[in-house]
C-alpha atoms as a PDB file:
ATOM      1  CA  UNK A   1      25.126   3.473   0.524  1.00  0.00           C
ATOM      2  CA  UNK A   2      22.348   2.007   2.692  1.00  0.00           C
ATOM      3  CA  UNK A   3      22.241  -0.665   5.577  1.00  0.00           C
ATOM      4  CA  UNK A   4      19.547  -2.969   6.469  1.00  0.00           C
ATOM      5  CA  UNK A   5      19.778  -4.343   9.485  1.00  0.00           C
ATOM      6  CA  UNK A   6      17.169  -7.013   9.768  1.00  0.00           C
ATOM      7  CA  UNK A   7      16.857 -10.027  12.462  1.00  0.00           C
ATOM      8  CA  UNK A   8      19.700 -12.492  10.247  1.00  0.00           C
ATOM      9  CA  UNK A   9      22.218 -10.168   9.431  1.00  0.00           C
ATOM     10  CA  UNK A  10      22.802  -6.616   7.182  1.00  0.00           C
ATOM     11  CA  UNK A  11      22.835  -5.745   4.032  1.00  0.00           C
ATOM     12  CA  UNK A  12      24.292  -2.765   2.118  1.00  0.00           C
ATOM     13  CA  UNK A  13      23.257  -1.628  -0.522  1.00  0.00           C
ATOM     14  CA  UNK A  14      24.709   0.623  -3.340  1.00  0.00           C
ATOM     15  CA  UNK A  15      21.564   2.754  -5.410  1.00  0.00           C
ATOM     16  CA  UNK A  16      22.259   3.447  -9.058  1.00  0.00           C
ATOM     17  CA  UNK A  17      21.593   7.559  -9.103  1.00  0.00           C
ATOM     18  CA  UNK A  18      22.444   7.889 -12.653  1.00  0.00           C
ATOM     19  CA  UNK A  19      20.839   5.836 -14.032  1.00  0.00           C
ATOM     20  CA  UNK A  20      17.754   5.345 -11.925  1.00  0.00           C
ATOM     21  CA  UNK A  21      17.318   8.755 -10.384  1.00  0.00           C
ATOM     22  CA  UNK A  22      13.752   8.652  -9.632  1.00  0.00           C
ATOM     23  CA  UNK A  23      13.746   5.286  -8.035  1.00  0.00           C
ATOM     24  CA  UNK A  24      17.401   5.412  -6.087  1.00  0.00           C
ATOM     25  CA  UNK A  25      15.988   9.265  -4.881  1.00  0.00           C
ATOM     26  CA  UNK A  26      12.519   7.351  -4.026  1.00  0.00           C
ATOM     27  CA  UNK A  27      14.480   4.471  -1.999  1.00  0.00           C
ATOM     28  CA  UNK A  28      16.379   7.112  -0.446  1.00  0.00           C
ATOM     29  CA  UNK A  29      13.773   8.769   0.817  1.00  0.00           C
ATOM     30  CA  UNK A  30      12.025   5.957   2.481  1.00  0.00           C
ATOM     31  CA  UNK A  31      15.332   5.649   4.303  1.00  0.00           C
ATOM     32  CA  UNK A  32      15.330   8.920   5.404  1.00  0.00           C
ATOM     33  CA  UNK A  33      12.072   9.123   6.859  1.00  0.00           C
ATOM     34  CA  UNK A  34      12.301   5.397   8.983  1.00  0.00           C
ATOM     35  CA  UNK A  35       9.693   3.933   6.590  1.00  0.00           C
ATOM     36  CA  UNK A  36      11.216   0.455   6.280  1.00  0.00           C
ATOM     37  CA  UNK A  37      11.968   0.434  10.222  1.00  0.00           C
ATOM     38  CA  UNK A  38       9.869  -2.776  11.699  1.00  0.00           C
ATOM     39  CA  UNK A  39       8.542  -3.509   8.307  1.00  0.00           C
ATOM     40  CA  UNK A  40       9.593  -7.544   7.331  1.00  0.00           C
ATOM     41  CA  UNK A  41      10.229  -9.197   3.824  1.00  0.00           C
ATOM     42  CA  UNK A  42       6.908 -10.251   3.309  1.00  0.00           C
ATOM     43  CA  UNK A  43       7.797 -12.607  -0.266  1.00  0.00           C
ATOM     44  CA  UNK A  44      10.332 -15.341  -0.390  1.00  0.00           C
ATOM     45  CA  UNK A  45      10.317 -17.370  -3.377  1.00  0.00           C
ATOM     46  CA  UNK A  46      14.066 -19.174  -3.629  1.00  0.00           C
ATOM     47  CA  UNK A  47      15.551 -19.355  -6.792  1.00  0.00           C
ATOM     48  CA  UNK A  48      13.210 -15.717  -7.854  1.00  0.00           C
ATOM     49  CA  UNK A  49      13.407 -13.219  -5.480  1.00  0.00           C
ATOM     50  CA  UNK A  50      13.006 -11.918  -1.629  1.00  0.00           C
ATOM     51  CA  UNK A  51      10.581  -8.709  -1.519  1.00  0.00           C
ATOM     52  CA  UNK A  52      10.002  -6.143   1.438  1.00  0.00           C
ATOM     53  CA  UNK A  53       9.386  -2.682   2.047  1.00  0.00           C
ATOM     54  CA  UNK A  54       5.904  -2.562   2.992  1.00  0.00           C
ATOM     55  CA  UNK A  55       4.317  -4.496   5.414  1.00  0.00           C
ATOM     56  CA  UNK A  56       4.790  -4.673   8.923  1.00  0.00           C
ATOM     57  CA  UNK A  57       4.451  -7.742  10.711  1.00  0.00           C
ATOM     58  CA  UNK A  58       1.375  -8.090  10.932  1.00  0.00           C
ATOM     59  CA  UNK A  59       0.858  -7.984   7.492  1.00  0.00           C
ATOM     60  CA  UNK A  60      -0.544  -4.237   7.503  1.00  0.00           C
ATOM     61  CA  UNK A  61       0.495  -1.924   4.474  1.00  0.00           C
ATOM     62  CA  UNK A  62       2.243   0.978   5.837  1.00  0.00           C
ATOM     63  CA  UNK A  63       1.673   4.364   4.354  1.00  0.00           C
ATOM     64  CA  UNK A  64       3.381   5.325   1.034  1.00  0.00           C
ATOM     65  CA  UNK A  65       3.809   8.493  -0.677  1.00  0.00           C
ATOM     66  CA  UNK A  66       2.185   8.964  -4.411  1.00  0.00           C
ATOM     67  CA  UNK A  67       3.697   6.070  -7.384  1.00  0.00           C
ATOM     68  CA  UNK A  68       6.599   7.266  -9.382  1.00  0.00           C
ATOM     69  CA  UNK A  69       7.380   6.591 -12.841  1.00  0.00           C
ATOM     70  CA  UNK A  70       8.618   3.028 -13.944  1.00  0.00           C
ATOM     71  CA  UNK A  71      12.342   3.432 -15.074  1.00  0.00           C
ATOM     72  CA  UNK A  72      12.937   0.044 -16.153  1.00  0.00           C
ATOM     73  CA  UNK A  73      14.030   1.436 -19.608  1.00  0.00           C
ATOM     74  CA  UNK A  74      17.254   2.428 -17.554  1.00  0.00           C
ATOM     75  CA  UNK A  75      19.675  -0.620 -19.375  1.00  0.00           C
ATOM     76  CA  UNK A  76      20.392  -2.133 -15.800  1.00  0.00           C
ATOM     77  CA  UNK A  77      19.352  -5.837 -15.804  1.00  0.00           C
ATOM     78  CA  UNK A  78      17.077  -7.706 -13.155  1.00  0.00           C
ATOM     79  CA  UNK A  79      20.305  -9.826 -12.180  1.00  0.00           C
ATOM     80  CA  UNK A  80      21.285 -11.678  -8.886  1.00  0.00           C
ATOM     81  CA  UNK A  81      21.869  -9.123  -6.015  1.00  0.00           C
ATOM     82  CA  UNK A  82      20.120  -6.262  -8.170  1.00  0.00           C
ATOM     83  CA  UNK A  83      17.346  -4.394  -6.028  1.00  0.00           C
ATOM     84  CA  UNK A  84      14.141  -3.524  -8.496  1.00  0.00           C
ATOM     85  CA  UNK A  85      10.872  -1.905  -7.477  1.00  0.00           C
ATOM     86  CA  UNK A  86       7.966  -4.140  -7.323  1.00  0.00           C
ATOM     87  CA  UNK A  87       4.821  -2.600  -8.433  1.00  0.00           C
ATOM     88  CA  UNK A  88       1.307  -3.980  -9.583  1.00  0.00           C
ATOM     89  CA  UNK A  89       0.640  -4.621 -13.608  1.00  0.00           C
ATOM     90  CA  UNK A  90      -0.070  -0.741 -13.730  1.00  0.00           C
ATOM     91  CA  UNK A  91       4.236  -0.443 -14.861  1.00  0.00           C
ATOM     92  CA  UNK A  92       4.078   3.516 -12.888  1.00  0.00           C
ATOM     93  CA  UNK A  93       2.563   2.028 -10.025  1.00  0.00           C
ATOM     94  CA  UNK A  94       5.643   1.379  -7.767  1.00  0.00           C
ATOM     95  CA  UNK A  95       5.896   2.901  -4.135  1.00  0.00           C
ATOM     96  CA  UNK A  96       8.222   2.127  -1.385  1.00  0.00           C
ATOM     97  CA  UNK A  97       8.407  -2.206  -2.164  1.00  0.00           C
ATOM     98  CA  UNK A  98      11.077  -3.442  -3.628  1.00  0.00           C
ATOM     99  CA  UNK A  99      12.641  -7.171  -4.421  1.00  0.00           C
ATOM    100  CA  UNK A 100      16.482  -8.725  -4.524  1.00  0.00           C
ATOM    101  CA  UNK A 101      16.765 -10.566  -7.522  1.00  0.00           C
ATOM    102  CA  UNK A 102      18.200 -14.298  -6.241  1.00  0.00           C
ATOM    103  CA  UNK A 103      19.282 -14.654  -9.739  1.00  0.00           C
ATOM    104  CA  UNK A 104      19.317 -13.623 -13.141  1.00  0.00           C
ATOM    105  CA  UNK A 105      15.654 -13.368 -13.846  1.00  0.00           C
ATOM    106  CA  UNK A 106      16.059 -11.403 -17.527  1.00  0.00           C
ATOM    107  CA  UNK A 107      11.990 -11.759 -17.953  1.00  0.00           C
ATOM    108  CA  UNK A 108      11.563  -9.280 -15.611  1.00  0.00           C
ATOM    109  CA  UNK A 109      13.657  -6.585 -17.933  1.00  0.00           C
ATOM    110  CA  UNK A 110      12.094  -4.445 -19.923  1.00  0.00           C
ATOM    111  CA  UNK A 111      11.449  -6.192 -23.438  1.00  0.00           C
ATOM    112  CA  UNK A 112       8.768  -6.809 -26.189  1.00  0.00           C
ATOM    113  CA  UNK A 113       6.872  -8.589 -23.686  1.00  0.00           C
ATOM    114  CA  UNK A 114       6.478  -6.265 -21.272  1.00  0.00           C
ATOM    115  CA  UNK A 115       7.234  -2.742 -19.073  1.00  0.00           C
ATOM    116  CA  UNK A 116       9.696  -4.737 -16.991  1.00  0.00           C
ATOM    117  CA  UNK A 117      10.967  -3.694 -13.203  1.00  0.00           C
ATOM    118  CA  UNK A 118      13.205  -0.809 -12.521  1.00  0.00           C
ATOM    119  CA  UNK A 119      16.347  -1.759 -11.393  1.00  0.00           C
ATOM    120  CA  UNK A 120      17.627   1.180  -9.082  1.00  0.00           C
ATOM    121  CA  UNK A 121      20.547  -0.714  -6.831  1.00  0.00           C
ATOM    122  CA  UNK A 122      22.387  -4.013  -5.582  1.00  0.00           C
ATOM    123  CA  UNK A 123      23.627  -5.543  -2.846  1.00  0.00           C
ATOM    124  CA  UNK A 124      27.136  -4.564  -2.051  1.00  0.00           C
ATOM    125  CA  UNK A 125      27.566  -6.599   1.274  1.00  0.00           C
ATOM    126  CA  UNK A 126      25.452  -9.250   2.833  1.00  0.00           C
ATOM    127  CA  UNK A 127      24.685 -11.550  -0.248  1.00  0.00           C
ATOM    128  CA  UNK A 128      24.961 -14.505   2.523  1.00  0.00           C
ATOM    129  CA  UNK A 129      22.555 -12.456   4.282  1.00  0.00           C
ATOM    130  CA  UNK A 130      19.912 -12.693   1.292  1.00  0.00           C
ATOM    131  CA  UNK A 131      20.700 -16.146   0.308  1.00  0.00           C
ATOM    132  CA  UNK A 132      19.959 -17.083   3.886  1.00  0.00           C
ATOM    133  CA  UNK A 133      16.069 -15.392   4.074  1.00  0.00           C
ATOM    134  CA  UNK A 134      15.372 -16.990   0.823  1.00  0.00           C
ATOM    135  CA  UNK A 135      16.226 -20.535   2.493  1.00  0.00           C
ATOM    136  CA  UNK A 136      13.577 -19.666   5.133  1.00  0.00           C
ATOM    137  CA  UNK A 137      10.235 -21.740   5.432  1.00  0.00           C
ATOM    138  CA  UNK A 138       7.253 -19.959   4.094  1.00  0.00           C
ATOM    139  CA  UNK A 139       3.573 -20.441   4.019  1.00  0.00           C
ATOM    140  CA  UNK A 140       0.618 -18.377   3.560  1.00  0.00           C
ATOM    141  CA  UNK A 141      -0.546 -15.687   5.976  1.00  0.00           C
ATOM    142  CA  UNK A 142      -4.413 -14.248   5.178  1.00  0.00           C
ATOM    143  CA  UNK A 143      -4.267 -13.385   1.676  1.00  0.00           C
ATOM    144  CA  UNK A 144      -0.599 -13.488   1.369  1.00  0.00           C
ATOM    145  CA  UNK A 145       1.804 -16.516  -0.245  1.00  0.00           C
ATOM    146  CA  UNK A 146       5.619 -17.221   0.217  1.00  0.00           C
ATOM    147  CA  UNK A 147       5.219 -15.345   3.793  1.00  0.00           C
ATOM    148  CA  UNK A 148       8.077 -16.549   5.930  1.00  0.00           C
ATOM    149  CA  UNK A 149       6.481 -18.585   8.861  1.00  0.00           C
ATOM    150  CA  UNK A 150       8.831 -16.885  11.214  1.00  0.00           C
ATOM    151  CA  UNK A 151       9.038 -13.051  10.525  1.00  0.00           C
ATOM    152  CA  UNK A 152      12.073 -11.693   9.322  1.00  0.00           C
ATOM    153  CA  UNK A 153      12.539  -7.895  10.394  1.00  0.00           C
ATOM    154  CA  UNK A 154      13.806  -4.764   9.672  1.00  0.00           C
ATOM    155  CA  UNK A 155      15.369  -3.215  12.654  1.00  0.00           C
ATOM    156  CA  UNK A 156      16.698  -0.393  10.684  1.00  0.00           C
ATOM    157  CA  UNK A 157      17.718   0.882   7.567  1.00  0.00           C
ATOM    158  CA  UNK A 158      20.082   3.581   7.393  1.00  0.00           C
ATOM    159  CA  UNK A 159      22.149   5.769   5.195  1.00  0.00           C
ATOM    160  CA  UNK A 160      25.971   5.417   5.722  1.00  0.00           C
ATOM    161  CA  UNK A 161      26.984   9.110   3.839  1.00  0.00           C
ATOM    162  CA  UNK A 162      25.598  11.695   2.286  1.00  0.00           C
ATOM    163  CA  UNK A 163      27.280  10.645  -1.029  1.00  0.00           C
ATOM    164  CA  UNK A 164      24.897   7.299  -1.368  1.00  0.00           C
END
């Protein structure tokens, strides 16, 4: 299990190991190393999803570590509360970003119409939490869209055993 503690509240967050093992050992790793520390969600759509992961306030990309390979032909469904790597429209292109799924949003799955997104985890505790940044105002900030006009931070994210 992982926390996020961010500036409105925490979230845990359960990662699927079975059946995402590259992505949930990925996520995991980020963890480990502080990477998501003082980054912010930078996307908030309501009624889609809330992304994060790799920005810091500013808007500046942090570092990441080489892509991984999409696994969004795992069965798990891009469902409220599921966490799913976001990537570019290369499908192996997905680094340390990642989105929470404010509902079911089954065109993101992996179908006839496209790669789909990887789901690797959900949210366990702190649903409120999530529903509350996606109420947020956003705007635009430089190049970005659906930036919340008042930053909403990671303070820390942390793993709670060794058995997450």
């Amino acid at each position: 299990m992982i926390r996020f503690e961010t500036s409105l509240g925490d979230i845990t967050i359960e990662l699927f190991d079975d059946d995402a093992p590259i992505s949930a050992k990925n996520f995991r790793d980020y963890v480990a190393e502080g990477h998501f520390d003082g980054t912010v969600f930078h996307r908030v759509i309501p009624g889609f999803v809330i992304q994060g992961g790799g920005l810091t306030e500013d808007m500046n990309a942090k570092p990441t570590r080489a892509a991984i390979r999409n696994e969004a032909d795992n069965g798990l469904k891009n469902r409220r509360g599921m966490l799913s790597m976001a990537r570019t429209n290369d499908p192996d292109s997905a680094t340390s970003q990642f989105f929470i799924n404010l509902v079911d949003n089954a065109f993101l799955d992996r179908g006839p119409s496209g790669a789909g997104y990887a789901v690797f985890g959900c949210v366990t505790e702190g649903m409120d939490v999530v529903d509350k940044i996606a109420q947020v105002k956003t705007g635009n900030k430089g190049m970005h869209q659906d930036v919340p006009l008042e930053s909403i931070k990671v303070k820390a994210a942390k793993l709670l055993n060794e058995d997450s």
